[in-house]
C-alpha atoms as a PDB file:
ATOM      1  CA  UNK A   1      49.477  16.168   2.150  1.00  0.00           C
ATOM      2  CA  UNK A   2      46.389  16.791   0.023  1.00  0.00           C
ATOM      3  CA  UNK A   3      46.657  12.939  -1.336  1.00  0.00           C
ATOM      4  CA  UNK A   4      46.569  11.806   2.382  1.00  0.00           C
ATOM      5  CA  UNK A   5      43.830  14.475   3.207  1.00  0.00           C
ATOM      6  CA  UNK A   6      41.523  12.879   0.150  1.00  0.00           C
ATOM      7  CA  UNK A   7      42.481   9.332   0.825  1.00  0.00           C
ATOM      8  CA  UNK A   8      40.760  10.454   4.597  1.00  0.00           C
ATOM      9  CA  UNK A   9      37.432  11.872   3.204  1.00  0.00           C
ATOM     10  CA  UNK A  10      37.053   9.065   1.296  1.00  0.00           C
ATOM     11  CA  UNK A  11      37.669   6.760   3.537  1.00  0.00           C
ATOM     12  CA  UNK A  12      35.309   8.421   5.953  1.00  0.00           C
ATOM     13  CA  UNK A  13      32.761   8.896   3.216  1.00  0.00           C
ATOM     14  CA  UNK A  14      32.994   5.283   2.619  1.00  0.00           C
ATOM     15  CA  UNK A  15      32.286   4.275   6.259  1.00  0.00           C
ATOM     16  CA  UNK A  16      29.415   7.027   6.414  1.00  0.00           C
ATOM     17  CA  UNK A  17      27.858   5.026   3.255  1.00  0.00           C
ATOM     18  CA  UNK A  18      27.895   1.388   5.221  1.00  0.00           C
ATOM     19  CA  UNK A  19      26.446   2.766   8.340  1.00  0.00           C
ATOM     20  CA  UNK A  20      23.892   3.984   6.100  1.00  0.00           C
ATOM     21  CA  UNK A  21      23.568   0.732   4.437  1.00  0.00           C
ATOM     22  CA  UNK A  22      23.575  -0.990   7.370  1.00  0.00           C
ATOM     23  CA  UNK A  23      20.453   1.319   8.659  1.00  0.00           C
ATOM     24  CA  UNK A  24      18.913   1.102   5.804  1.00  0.00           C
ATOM     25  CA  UNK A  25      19.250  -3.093   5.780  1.00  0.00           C
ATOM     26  CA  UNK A  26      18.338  -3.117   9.146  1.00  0.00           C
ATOM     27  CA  UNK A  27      14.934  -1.319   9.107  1.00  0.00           C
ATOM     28  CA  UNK A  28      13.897  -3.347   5.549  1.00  0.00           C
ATOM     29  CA  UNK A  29      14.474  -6.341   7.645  1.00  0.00           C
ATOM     30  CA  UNK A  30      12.460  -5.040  10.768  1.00  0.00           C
ATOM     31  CA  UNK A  31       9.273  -4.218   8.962  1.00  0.00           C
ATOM     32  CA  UNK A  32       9.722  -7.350   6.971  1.00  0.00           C
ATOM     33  CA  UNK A  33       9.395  -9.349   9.834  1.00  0.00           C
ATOM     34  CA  UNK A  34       6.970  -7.422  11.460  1.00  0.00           C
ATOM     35  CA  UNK A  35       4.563  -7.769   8.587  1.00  0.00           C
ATOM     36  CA  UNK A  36       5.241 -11.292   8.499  1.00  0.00           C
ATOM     37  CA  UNK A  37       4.487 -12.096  12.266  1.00  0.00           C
ATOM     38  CA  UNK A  38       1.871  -9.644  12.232  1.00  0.00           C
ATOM     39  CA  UNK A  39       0.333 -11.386   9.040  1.00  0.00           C
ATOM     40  CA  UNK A  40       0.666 -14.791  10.859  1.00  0.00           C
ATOM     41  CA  UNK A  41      -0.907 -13.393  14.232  1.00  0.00           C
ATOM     42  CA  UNK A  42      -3.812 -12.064  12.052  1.00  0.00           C
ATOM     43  CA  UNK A  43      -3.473 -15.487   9.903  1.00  0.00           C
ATOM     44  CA  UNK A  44      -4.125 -17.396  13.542  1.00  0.00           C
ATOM     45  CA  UNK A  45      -6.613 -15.409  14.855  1.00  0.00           C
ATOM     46  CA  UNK A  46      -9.062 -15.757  11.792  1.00  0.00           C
ATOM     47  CA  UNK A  47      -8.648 -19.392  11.973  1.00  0.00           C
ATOM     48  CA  UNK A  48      -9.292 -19.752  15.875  1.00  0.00           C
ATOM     49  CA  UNK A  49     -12.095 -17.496  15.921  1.00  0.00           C
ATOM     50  CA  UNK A  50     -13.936 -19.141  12.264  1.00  0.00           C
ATOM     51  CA  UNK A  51     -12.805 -22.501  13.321  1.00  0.00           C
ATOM     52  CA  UNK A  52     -11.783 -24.430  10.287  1.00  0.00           C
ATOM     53  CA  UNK A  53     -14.712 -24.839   8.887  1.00  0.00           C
ATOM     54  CA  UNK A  54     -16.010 -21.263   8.504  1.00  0.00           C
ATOM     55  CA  UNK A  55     -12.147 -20.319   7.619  1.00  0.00           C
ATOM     56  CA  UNK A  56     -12.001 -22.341   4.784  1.00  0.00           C
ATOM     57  CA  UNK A  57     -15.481 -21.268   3.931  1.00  0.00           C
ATOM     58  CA  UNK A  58     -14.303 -17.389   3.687  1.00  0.00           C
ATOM     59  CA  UNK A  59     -11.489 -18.948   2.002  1.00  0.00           C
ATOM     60  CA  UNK A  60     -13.736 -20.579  -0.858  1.00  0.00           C
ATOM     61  CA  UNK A  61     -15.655 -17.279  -1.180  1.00  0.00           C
ATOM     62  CA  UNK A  62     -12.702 -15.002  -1.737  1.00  0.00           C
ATOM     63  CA  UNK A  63     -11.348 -17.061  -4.330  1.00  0.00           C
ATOM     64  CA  UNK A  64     -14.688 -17.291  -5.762  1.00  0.00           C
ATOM     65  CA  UNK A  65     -14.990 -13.163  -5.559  1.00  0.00           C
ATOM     66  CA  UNK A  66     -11.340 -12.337  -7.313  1.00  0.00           C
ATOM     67  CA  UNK A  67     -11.265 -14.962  -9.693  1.00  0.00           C
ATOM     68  CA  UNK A  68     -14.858 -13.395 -10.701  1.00  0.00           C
ATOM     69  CA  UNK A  69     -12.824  -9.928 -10.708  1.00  0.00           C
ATOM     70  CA  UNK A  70      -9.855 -11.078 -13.068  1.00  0.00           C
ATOM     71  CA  UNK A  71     -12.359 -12.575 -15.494  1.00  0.00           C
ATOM     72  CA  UNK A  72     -14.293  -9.487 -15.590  1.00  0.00           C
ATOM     73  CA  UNK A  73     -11.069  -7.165 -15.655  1.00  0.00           C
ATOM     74  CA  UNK A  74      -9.778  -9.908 -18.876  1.00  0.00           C
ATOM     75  CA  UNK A  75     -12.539  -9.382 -20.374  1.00  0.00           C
ATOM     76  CA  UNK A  76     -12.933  -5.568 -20.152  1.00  0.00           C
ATOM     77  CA  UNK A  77      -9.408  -5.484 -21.272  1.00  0.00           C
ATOM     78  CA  UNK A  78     -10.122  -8.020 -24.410  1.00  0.00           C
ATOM     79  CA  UNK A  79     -12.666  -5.412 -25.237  1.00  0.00           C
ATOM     80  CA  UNK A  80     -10.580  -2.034 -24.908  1.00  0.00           C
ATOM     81  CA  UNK A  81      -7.789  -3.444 -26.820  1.00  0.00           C
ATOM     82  CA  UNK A  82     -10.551  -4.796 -29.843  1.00  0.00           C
ATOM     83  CA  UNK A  83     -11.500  -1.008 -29.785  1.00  0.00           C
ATOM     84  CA  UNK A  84      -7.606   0.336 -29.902  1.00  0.00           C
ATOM     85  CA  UNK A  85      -7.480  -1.758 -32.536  1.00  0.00           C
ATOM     86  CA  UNK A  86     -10.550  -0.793 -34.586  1.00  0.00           C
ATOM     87  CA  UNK A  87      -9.962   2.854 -34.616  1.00  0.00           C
ATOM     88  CA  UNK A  88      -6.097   2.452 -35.295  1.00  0.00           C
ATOM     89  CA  UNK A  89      -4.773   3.525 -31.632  1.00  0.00           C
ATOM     90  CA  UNK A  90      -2.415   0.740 -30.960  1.00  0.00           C
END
């Protein structure tokens, strides 16, 4: 009897686990999508109100601000690490 009574909470446990799987799927796939529509909706809406023109324009300048960014964050990096590895820090 206690065999068949642990056979049962396991198998219940088991079944508790996929619906909780399943939830957990479920809601990772919701947001997913909803960030991606949402993204697109906001995409669409820059582009019809800029035009193309003035999109690709903002387009130019971002690229032009973050790759100014990363350069500045290499190089403050480059510099750190030369210090680490004049006073022995590694």
């Amino acid at each position: 009897m206690s065999i068949a009574l642990l056979l049962v909470i396991l198998f219940v446990s088991l079944k508790l686990l996929d619906m909780a799987w399943r939830a957990m799927v479920f809601w990772f796939n919701l947001a997913a999508k909803i960030v991606f529509w949402g993204s697109m909706v906001i995409l669409v809406t820059w582009i019809w109100t800029r035009g193309p023109e003035g999109f690709m324009d903002d387009v130019q300048d971002l690229v032009a601000f973050w790759s100014k960014e990363y350069h500045d964050l290499k190089v403050r990096a480059r510099v750190e690490k030369e210090l680490r590895r004049r006073r022995g820090w590694y």
